[in-house]
C-alpha atoms as a PDB file:
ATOM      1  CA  UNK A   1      44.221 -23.365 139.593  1.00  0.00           C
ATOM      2  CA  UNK A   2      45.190 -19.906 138.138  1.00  0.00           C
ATOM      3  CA  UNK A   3      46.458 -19.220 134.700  1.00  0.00           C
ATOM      4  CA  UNK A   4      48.080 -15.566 134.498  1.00  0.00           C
ATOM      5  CA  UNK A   5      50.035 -13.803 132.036  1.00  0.00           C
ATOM      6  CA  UNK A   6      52.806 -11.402 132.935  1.00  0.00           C
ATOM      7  CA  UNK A   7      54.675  -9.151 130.454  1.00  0.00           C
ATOM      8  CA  UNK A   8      57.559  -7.133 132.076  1.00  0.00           C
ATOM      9  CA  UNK A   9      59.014  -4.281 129.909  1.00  0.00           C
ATOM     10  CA  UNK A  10      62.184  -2.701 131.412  1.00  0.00           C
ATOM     11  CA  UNK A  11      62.162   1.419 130.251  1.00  0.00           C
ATOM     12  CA  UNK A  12      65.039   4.072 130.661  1.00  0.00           C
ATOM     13  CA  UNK A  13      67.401   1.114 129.793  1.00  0.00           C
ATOM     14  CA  UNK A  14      69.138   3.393 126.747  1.00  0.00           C
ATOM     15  CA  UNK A  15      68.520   0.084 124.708  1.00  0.00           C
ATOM     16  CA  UNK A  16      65.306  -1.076 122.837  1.00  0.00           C
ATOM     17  CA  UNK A  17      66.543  -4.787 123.658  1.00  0.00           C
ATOM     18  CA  UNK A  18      64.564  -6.439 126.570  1.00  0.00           C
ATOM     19  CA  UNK A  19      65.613 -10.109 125.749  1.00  0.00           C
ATOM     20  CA  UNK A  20      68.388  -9.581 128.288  1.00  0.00           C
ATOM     21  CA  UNK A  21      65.661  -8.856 131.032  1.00  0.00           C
ATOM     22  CA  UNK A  22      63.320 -11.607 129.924  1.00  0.00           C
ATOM     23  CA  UNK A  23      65.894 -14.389 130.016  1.00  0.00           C
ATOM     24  CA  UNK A  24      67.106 -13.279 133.474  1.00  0.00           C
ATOM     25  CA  UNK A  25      63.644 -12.992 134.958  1.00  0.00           C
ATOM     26  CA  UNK A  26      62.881 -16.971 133.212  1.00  0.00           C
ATOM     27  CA  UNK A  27      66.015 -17.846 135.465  1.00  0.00           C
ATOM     28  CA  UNK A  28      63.405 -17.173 138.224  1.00  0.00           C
ATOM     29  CA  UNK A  29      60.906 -19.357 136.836  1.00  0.00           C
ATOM     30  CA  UNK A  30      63.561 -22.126 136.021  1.00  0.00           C
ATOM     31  CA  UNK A  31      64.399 -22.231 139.931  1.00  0.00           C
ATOM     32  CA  UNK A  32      61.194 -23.016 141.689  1.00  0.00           C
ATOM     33  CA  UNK A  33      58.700 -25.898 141.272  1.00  0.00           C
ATOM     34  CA  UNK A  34      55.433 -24.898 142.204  1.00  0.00           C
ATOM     35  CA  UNK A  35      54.006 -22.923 138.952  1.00  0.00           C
ATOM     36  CA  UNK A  36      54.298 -23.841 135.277  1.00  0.00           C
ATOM     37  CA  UNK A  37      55.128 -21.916 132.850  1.00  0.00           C
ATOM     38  CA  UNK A  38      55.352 -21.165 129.377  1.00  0.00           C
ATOM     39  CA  UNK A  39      56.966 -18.232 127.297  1.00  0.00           C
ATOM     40  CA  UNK A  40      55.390 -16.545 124.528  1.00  0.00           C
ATOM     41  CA  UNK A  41      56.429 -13.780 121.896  1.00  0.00           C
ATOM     42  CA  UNK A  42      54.543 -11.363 123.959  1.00  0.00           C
ATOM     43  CA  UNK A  43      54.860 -12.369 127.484  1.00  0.00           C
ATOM     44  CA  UNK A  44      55.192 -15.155 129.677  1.00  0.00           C
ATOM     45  CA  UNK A  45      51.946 -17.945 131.133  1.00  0.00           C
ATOM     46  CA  UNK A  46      51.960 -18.920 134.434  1.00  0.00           C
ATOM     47  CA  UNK A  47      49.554 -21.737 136.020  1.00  0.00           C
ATOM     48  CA  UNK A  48      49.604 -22.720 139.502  1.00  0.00           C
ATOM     49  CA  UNK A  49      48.454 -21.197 142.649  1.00  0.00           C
ATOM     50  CA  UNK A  50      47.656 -17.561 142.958  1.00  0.00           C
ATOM     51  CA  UNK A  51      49.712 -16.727 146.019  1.00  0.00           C
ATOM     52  CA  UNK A  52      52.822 -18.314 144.415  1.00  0.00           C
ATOM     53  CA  UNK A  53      52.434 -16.943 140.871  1.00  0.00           C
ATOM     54  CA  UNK A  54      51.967 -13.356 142.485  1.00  0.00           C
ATOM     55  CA  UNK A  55      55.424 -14.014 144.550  1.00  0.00           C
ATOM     56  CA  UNK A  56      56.675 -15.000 141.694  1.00  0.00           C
ATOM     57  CA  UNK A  57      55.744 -11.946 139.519  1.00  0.00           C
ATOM     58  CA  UNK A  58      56.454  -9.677 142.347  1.00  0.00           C
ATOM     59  CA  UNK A  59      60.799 -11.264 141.741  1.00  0.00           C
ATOM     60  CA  UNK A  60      60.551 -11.189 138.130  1.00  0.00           C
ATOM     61  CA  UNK A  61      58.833  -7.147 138.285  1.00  0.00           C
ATOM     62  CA  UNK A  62      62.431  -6.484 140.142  1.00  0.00           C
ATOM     63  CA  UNK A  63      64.953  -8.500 138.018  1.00  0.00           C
ATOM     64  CA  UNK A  64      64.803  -5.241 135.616  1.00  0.00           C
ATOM     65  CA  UNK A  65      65.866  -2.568 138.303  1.00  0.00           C
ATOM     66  CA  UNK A  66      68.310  -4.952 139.495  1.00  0.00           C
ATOM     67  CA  UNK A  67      70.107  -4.405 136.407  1.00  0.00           C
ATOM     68  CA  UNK A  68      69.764  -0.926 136.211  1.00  0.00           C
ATOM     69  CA  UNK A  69      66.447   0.057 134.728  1.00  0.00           C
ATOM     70  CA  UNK A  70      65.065   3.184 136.251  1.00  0.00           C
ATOM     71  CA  UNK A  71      61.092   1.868 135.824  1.00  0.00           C
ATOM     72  CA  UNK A  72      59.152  -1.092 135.353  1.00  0.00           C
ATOM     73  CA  UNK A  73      55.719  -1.432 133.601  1.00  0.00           C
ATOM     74  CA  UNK A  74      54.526  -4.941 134.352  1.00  0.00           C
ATOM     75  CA  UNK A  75      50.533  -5.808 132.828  1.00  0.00           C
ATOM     76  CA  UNK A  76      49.763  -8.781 134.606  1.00  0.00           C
ATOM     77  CA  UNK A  77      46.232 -10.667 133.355  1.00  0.00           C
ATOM     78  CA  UNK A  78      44.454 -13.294 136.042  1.00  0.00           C
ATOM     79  CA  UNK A  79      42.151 -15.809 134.913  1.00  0.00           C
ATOM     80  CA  UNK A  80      40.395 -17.868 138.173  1.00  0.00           C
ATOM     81  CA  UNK A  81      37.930 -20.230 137.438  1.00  0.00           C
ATOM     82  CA  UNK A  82      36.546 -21.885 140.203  1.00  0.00           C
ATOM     83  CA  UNK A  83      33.766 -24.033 138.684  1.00  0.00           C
ATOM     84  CA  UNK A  84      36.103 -26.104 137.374  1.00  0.00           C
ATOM     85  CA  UNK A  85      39.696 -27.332 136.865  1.00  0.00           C
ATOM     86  CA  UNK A  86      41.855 -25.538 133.713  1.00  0.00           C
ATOM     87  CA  UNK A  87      44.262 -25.629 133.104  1.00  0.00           C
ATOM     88  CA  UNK A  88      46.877 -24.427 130.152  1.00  0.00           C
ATOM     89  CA  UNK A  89      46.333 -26.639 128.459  1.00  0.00           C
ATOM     90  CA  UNK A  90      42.584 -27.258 128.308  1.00  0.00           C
ATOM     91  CA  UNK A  91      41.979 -23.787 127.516  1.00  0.00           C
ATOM     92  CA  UNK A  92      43.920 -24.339 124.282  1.00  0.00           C
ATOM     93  CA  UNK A  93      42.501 -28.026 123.765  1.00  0.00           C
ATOM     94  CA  UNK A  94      38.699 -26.401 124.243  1.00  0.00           C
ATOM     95  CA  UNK A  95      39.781 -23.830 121.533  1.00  0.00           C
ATOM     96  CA  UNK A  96      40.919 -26.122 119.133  1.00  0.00           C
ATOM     97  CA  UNK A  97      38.356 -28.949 119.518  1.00  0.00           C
ATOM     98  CA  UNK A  98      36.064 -25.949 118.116  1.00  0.00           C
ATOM     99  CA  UNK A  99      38.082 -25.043 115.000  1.00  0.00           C
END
C-alpha cells in the first residue's frame, strides 16, 4: 500500500484563488473507488495502489489546463513501504502513541 501526497498549483490563471481548481480536481477523487483520500490545507493524501494513485494524479495534474491555466506545477511525494502494511492512518496512530 502507497501513501502519496499531491499538491497541484494552477499558474498564469490571472487569479491568486486555486480553490476553484482543487475542488474540481477532488470531483476526480469523489468518482472512483480504488484509492482513499484525504484533503489537507496544503495538499491532498492519497493511499492505495501505486499504479492507480499515479492515474489518478496524472487526471487531477490536467483538471487545471482544462480550465484554462497555461502551466501546472504538481510536487507529488511517494512513501512505499514494503516491510509492512501502513497505512494513513497508522502513520498518524504511530505518531501519536509517541507524544
Amino acid at each position: 500500500m502507497v501513501i502519496a501526497e499531491v499538491s497541484i498549483a494552477p499558474l498564469g490563471t490571472g487569479s491568486t484563488s486555486i480553490s476553484g481548481y482543487v475542488a474540481d480536481c477532488h470531483k476526480i477523487l469523489q468518482q472512483q473507488q480504488e484509492v482513499q483520500y484525504q484533503l489537507t490545507p496544503m495538499g491532498t493524501i492519497l493511499e492505495g495502489d501505486l499504479d492507480a494513485i499515479l492515474g489518478l494524479i496524472r487526471k487531477m495534474h490536467e483538471i487545471p489546463f482544462a480550465k484554462g491555466a497555461g502551466r501546472v506545477s504538481t510536487a507529488i511525494k511517494i512513501d512505499d513501504r514494503r516491510d509492512k502494511n501502513a497505512s494513513m492512518e497508522k502513520k498518524l496512530a504511530s505518531v501519536r502513541n509517541k507524544i
